[in-house]
PDB file of N, CA and C in Angstrom:
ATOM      1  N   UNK A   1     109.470 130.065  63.542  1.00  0.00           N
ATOM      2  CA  UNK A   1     108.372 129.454  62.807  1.00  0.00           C
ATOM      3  C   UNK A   1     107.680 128.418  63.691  1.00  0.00           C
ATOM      4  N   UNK A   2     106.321 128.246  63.570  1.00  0.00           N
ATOM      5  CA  UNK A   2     105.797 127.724  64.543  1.00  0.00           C
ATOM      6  C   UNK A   2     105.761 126.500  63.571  1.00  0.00           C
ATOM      7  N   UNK A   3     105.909 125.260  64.376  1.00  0.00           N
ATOM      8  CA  UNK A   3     105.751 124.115  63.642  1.00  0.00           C
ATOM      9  C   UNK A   3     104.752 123.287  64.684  1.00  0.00           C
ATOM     10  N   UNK A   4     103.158 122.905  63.987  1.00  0.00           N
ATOM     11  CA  UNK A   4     102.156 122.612  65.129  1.00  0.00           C
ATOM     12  C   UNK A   4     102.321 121.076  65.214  1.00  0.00           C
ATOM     13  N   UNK A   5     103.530 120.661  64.536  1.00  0.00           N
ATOM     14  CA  UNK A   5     103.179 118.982  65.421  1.00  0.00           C
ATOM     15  C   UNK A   5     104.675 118.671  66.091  1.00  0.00           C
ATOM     16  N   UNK A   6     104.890 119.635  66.394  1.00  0.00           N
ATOM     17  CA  UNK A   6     106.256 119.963  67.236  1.00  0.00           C
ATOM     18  C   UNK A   6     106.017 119.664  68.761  1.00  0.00           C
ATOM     19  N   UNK A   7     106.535 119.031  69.516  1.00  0.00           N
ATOM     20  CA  UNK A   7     106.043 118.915  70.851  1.00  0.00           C
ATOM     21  C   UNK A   7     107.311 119.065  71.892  1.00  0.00           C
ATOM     22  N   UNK A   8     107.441 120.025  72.567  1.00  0.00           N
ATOM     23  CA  UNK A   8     108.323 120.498  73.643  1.00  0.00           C
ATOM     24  C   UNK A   8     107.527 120.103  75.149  1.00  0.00           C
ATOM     25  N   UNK A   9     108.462 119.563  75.689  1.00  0.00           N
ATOM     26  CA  UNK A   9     108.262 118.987  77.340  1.00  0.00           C
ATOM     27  C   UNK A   9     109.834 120.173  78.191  1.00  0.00           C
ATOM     28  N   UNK A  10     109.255 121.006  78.925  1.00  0.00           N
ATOM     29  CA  UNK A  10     109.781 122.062  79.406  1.00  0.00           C
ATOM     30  C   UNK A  10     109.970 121.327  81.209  1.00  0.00           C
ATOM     31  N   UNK A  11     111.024 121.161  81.654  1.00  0.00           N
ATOM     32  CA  UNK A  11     111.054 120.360  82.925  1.00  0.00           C
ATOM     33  C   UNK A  11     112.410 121.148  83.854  1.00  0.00           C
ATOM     34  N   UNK A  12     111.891 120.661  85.522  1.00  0.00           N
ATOM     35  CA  UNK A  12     112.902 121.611  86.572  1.00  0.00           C
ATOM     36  C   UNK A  12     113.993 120.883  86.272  1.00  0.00           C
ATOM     37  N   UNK A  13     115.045 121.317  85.827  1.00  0.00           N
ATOM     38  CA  UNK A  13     116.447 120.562  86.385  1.00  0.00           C
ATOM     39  C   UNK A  13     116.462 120.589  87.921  1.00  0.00           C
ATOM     40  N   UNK A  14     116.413 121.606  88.430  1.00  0.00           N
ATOM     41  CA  UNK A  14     116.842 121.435  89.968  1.00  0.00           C
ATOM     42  C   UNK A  14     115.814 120.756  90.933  1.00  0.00           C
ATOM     43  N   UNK A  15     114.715 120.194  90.001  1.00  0.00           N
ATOM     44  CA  UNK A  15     113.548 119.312  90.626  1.00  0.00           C
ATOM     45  C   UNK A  15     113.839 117.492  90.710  1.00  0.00           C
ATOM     46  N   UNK A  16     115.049 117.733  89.469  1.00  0.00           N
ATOM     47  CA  UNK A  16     115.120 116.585  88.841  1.00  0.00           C
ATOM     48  C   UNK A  16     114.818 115.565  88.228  1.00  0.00           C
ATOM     49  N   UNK A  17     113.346 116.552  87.585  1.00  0.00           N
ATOM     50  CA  UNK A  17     111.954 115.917  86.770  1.00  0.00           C
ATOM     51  C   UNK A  17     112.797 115.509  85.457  1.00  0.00           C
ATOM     52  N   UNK A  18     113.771 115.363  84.950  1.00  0.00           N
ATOM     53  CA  UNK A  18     114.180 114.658  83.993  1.00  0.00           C
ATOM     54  C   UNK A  18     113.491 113.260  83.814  1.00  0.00           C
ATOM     55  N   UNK A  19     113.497 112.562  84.481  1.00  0.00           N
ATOM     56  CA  UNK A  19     113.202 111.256  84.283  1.00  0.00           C
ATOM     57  C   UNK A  19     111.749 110.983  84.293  1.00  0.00           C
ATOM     58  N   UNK A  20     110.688 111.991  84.581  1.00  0.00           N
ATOM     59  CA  UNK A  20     109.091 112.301  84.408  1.00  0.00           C
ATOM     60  C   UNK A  20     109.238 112.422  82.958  1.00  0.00           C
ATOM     61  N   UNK A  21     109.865 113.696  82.488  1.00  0.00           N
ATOM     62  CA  UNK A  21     109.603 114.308  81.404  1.00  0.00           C
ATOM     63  C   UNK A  21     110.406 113.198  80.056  1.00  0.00           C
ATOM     64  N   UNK A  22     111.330 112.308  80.677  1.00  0.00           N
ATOM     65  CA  UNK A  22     111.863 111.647  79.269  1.00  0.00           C
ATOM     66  C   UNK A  22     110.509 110.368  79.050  1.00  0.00           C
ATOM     67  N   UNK A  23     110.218 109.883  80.233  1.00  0.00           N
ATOM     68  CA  UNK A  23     108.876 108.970  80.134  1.00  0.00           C
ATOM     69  C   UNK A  23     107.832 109.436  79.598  1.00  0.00           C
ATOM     70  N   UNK A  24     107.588 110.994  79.824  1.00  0.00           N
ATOM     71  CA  UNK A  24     106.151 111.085  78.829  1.00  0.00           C
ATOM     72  C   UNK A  24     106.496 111.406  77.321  1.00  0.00           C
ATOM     73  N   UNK A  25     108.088 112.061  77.123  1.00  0.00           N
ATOM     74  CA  UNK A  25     108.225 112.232  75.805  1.00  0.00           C
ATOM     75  C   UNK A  25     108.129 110.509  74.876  1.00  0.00           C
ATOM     76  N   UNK A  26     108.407 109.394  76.318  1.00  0.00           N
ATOM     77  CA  UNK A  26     108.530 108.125  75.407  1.00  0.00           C
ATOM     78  C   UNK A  26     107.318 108.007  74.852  1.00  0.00           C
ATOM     79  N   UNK A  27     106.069 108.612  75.963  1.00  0.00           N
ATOM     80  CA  UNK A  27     104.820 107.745  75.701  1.00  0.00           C
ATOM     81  C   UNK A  27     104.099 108.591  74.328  1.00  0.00           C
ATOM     82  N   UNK A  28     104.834 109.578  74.141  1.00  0.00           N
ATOM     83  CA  UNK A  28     104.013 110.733  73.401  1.00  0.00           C
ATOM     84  C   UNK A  28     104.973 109.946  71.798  1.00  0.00           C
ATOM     85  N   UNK A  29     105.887 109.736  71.662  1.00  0.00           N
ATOM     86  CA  UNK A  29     106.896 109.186  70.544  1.00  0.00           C
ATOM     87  C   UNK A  29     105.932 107.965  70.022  1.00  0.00           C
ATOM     88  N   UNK A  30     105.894 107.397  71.310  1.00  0.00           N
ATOM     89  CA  UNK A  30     105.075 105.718  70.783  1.00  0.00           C
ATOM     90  C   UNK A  30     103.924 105.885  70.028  1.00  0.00           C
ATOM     91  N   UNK A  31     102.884 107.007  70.959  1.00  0.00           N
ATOM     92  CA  UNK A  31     101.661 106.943  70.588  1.00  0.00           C
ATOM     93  C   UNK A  31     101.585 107.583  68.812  1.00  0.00           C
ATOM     94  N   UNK A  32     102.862 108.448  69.225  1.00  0.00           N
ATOM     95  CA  UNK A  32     102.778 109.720  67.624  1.00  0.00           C
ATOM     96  C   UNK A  32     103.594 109.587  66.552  1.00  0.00           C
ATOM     97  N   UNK A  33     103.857 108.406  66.828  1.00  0.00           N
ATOM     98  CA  UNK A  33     105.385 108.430  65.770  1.00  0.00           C
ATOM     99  C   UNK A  33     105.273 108.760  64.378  1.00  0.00           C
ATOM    100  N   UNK A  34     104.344 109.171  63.974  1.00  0.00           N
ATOM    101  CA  UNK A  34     104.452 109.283  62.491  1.00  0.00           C
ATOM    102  C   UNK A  34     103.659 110.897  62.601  1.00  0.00           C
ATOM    103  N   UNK A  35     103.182 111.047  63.633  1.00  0.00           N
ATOM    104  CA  UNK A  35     102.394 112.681  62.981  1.00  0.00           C
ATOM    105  C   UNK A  35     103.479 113.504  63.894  1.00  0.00           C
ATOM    106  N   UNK A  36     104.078 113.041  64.531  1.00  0.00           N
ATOM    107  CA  UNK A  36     105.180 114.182  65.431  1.00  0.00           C
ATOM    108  C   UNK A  36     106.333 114.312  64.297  1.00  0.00           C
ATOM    109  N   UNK A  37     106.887 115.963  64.415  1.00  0.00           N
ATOM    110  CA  UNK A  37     108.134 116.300  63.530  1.00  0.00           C
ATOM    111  C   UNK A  37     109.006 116.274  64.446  1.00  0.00           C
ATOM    112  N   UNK A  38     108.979 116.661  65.828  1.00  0.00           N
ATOM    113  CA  UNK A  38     110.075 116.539  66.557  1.00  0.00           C
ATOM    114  C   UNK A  38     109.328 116.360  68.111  1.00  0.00           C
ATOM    115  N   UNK A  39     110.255 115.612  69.067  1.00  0.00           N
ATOM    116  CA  UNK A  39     109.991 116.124  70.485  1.00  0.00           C
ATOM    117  C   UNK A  39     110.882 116.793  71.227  1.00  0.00           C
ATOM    118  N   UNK A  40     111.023 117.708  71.651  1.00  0.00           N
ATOM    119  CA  UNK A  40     112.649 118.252  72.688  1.00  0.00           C
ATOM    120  C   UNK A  40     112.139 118.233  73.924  1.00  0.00           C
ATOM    121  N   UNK A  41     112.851 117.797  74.645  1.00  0.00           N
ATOM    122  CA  UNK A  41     113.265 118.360  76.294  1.00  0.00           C
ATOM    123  C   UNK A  41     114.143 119.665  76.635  1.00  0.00           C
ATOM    124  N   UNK A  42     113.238 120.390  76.774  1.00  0.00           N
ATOM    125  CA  UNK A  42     114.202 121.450  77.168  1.00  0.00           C
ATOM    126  C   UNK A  42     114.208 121.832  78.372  1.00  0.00           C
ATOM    127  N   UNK A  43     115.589 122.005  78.972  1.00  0.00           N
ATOM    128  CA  UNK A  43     115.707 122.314  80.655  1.00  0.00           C
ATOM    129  C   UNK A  43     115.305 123.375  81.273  1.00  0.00           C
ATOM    130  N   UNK A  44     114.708 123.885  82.305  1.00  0.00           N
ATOM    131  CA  UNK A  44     114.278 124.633  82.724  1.00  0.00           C
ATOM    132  C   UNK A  44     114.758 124.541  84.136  1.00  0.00           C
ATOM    133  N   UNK A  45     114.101 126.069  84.958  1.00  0.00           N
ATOM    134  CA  UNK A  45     114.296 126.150  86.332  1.00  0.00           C
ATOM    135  C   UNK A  45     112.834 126.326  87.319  1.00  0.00           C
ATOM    136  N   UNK A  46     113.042 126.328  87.988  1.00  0.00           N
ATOM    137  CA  UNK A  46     112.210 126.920  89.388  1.00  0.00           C
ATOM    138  C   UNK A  46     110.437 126.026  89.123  1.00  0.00           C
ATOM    139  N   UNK A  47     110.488 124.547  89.203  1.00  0.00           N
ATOM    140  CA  UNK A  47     109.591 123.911  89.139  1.00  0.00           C
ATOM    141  C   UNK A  47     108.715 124.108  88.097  1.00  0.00           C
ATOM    142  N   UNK A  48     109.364 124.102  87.026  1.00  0.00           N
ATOM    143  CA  UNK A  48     108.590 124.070  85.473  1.00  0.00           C
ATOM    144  C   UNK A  48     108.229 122.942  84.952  1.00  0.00           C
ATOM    145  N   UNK A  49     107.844 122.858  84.578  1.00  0.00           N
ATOM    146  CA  UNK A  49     106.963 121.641  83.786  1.00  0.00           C
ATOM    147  C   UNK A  49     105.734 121.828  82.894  1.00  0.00           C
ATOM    148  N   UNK A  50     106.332 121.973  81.549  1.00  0.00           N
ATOM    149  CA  UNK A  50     105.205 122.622  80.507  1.00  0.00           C
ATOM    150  C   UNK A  50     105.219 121.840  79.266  1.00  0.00           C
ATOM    151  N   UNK A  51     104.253 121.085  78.705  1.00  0.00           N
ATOM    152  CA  UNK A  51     104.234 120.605  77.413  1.00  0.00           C
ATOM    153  C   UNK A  51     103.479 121.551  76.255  1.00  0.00           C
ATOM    154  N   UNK A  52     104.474 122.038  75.421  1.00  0.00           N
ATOM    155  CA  UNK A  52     103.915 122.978  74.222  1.00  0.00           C
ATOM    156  C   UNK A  52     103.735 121.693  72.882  1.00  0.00           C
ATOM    157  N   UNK A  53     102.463 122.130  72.349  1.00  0.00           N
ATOM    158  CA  UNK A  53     102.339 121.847  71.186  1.00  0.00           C
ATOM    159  C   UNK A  53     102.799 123.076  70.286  1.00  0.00           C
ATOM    160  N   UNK A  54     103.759 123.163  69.200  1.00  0.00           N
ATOM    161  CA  UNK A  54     103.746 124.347  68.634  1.00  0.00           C
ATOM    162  C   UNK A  54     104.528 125.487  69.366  1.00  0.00           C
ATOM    163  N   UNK A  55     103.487 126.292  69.844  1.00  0.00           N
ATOM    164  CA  UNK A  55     103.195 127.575  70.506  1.00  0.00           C
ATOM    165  C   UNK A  55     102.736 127.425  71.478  1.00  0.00           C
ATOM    166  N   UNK A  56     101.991 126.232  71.524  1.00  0.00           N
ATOM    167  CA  UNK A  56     100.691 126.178  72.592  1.00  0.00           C
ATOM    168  C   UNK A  56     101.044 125.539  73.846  1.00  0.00           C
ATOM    169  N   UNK A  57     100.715 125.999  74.975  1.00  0.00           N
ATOM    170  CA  UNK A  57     100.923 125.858  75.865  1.00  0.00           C
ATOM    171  C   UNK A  57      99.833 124.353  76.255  1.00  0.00           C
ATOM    172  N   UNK A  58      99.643 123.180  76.634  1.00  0.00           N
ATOM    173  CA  UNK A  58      98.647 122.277  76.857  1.00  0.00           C
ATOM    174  C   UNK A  58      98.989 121.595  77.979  1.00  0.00           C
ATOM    175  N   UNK A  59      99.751 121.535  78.595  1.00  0.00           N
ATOM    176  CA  UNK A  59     100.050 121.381  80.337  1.00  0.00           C
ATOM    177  C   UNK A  59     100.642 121.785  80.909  1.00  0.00           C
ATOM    178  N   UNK A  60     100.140 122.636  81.947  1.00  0.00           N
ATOM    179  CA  UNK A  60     101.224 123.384  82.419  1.00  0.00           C
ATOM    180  C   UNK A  60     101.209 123.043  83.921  1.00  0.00           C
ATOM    181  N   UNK A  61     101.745 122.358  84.751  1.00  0.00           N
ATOM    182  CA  UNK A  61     101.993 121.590  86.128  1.00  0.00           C
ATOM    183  C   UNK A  61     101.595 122.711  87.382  1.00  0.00           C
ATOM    184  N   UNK A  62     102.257 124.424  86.762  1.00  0.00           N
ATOM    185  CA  UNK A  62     101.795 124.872  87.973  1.00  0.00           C
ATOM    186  C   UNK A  62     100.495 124.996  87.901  1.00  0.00           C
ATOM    187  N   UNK A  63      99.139 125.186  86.718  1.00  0.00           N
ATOM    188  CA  UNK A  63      97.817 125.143  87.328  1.00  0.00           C
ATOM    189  C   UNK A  63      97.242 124.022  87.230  1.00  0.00           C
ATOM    190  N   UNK A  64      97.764 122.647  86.572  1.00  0.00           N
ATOM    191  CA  UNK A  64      96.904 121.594  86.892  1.00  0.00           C
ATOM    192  C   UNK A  64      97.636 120.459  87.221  1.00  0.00           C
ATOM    193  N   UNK A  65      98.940 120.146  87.855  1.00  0.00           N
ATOM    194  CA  UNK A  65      99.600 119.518  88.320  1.00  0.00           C
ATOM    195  C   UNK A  65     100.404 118.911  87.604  1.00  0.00           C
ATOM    196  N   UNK A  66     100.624 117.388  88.221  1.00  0.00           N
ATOM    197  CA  UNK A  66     101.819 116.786  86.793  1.00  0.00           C
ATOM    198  C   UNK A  66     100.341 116.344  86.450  1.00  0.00           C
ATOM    199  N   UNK A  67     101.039 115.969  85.134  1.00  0.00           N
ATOM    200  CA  UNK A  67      99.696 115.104  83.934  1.00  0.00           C
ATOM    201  C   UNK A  67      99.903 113.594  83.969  1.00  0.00           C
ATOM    202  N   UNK A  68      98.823 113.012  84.058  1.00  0.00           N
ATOM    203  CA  UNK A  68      98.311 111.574  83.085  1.00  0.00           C
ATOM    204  C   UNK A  68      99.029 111.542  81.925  1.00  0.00           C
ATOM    205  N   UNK A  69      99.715 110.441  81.248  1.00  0.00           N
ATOM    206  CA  UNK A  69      99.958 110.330  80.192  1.00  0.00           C
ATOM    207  C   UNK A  69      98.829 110.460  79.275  1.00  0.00           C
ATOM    208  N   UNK A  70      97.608 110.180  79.500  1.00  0.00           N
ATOM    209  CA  UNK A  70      96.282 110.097  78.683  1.00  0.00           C
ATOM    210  C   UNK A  70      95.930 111.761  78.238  1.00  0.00           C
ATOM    211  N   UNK A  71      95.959 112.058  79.387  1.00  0.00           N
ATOM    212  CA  UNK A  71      95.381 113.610  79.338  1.00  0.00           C
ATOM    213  C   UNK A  71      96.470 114.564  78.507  1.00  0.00           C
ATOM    214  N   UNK A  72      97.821 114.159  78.518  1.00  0.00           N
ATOM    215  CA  UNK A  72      98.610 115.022  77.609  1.00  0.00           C
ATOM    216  C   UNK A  72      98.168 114.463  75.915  1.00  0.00           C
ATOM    217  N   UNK A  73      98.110 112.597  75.944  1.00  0.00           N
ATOM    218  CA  UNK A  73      97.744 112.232  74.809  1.00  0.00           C
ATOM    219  C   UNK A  73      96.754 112.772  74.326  1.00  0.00           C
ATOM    220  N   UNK A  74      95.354 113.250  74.846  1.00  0.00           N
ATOM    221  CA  UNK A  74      94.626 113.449  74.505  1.00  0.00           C
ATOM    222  C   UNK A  74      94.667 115.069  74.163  1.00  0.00           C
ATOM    223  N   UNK A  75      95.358 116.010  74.283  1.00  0.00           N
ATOM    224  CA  UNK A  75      95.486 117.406  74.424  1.00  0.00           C
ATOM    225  C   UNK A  75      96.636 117.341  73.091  1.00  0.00           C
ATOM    226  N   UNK A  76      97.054 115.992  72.974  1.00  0.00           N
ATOM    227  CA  UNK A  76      98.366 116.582  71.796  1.00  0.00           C
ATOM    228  C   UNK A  76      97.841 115.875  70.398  1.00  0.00           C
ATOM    229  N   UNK A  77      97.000 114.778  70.456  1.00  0.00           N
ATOM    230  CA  UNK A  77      95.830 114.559  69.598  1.00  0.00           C
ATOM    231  C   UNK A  77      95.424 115.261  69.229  1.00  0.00           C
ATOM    232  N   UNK A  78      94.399 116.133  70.079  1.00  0.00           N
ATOM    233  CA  UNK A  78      93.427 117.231  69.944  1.00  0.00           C
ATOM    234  C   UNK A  78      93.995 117.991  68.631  1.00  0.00           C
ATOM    235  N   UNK A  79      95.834 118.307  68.812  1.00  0.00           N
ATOM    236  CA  UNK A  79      96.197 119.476  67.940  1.00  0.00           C
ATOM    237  C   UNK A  79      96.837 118.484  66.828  1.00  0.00           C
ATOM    238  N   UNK A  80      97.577 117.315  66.481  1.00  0.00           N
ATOM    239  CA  UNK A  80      98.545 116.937  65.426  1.00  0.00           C
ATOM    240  C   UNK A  80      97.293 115.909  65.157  1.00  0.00           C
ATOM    241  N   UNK A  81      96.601 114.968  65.459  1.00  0.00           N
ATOM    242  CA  UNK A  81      95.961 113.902  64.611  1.00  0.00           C
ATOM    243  C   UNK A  81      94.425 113.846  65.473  1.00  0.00           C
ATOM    244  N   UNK A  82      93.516 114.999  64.918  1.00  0.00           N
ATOM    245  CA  UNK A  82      92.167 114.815  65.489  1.00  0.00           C
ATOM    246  C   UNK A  82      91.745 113.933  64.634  1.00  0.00           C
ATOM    247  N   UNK A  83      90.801 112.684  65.783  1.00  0.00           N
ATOM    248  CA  UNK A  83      90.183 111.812  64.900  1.00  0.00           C
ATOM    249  C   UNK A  83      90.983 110.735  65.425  1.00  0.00           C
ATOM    250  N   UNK A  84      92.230 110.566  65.467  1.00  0.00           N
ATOM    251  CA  UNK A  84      93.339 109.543  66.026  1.00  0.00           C
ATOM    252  C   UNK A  84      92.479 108.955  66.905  1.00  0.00           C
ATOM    253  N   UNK A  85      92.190 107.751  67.061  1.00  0.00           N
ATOM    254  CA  UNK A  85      91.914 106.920  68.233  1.00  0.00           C
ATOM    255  C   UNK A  85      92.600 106.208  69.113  1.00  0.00           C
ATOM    256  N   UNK A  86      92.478 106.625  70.398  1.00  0.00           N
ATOM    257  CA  UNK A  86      93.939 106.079  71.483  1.00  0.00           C
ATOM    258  C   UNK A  86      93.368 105.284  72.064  1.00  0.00           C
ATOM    259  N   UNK A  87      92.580 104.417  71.600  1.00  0.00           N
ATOM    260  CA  UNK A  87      91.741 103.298  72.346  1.00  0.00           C
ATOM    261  C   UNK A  87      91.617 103.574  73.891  1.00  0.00           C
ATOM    262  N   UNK A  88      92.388 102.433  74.702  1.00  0.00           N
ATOM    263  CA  UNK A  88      91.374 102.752  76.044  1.00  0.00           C
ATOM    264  C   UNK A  88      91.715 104.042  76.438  1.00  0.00           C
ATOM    265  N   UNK A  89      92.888 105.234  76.382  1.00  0.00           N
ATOM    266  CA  UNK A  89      92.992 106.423  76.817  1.00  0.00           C
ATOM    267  C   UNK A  89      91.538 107.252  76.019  1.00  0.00           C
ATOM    268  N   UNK A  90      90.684 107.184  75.419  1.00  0.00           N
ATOM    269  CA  UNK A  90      89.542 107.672  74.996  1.00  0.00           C
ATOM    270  C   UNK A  90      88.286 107.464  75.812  1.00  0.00           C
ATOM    271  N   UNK A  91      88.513 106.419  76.475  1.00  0.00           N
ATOM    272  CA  UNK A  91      87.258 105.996  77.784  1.00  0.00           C
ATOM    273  C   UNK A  91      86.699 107.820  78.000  1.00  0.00           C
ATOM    274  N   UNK A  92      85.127 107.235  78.297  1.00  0.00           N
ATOM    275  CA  UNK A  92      85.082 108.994  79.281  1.00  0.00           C
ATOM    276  C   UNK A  92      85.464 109.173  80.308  1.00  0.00           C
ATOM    277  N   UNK A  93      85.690 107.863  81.337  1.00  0.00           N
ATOM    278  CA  UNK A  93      86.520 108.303  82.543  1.00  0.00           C
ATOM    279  C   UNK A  93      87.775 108.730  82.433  1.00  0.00           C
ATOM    280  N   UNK A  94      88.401 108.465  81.302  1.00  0.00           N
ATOM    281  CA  UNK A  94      89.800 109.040  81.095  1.00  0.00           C
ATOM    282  C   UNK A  94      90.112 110.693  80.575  1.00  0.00           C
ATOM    283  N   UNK A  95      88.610 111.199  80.329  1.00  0.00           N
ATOM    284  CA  UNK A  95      88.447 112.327  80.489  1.00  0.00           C
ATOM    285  C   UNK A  95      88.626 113.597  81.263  1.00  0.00           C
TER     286      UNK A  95
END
């Protein structure tokens, strides 16, 4: 069952991006704490690094690198609380 305010952070163990991926799940907890149902880390291999909303795939490291905390905020907004205002992460340069 797809649950769309579900947010999965998919990271290399053998990269040892653990400690990337528990920092953006912090920043994504802080910003969402009330419209998120869950966040998981789930381990992965061979330089993964993927944040799903849901189903949805919304960063994926191998075509647009690691992410901005802003730019995931703003992509996980987009799907659990459009309208949410993330103050200065909303700038257009933060676009």
């Amino acid at each position: 069952m797809n649950d769309s305010r579900r947010v999965e952070i998919e990271y290399c163990t053998q990269c040892r991006w653990l400690p990337r991926a528990a920092w953006l799940a912090q920043e994504l907890l802080t910003t969402f704490e009330t419209e998120l149902t869950e966040l998981a880390l789930r381990p992965g291999k061979g330089g993964v690094f993927v944040v799903r909303v849901g189903d949805e795939v919304v960063w994926d490291r191998r075509e647009q690198g690691f992410p901005e905390p802003t730019a995931v905020k703003q992509a996980v907004r987009d799907r659990v609380a459009p309208g949410k205002p993330l103050g200065h992460s909303d700038s257009p340069a933060a676009t």
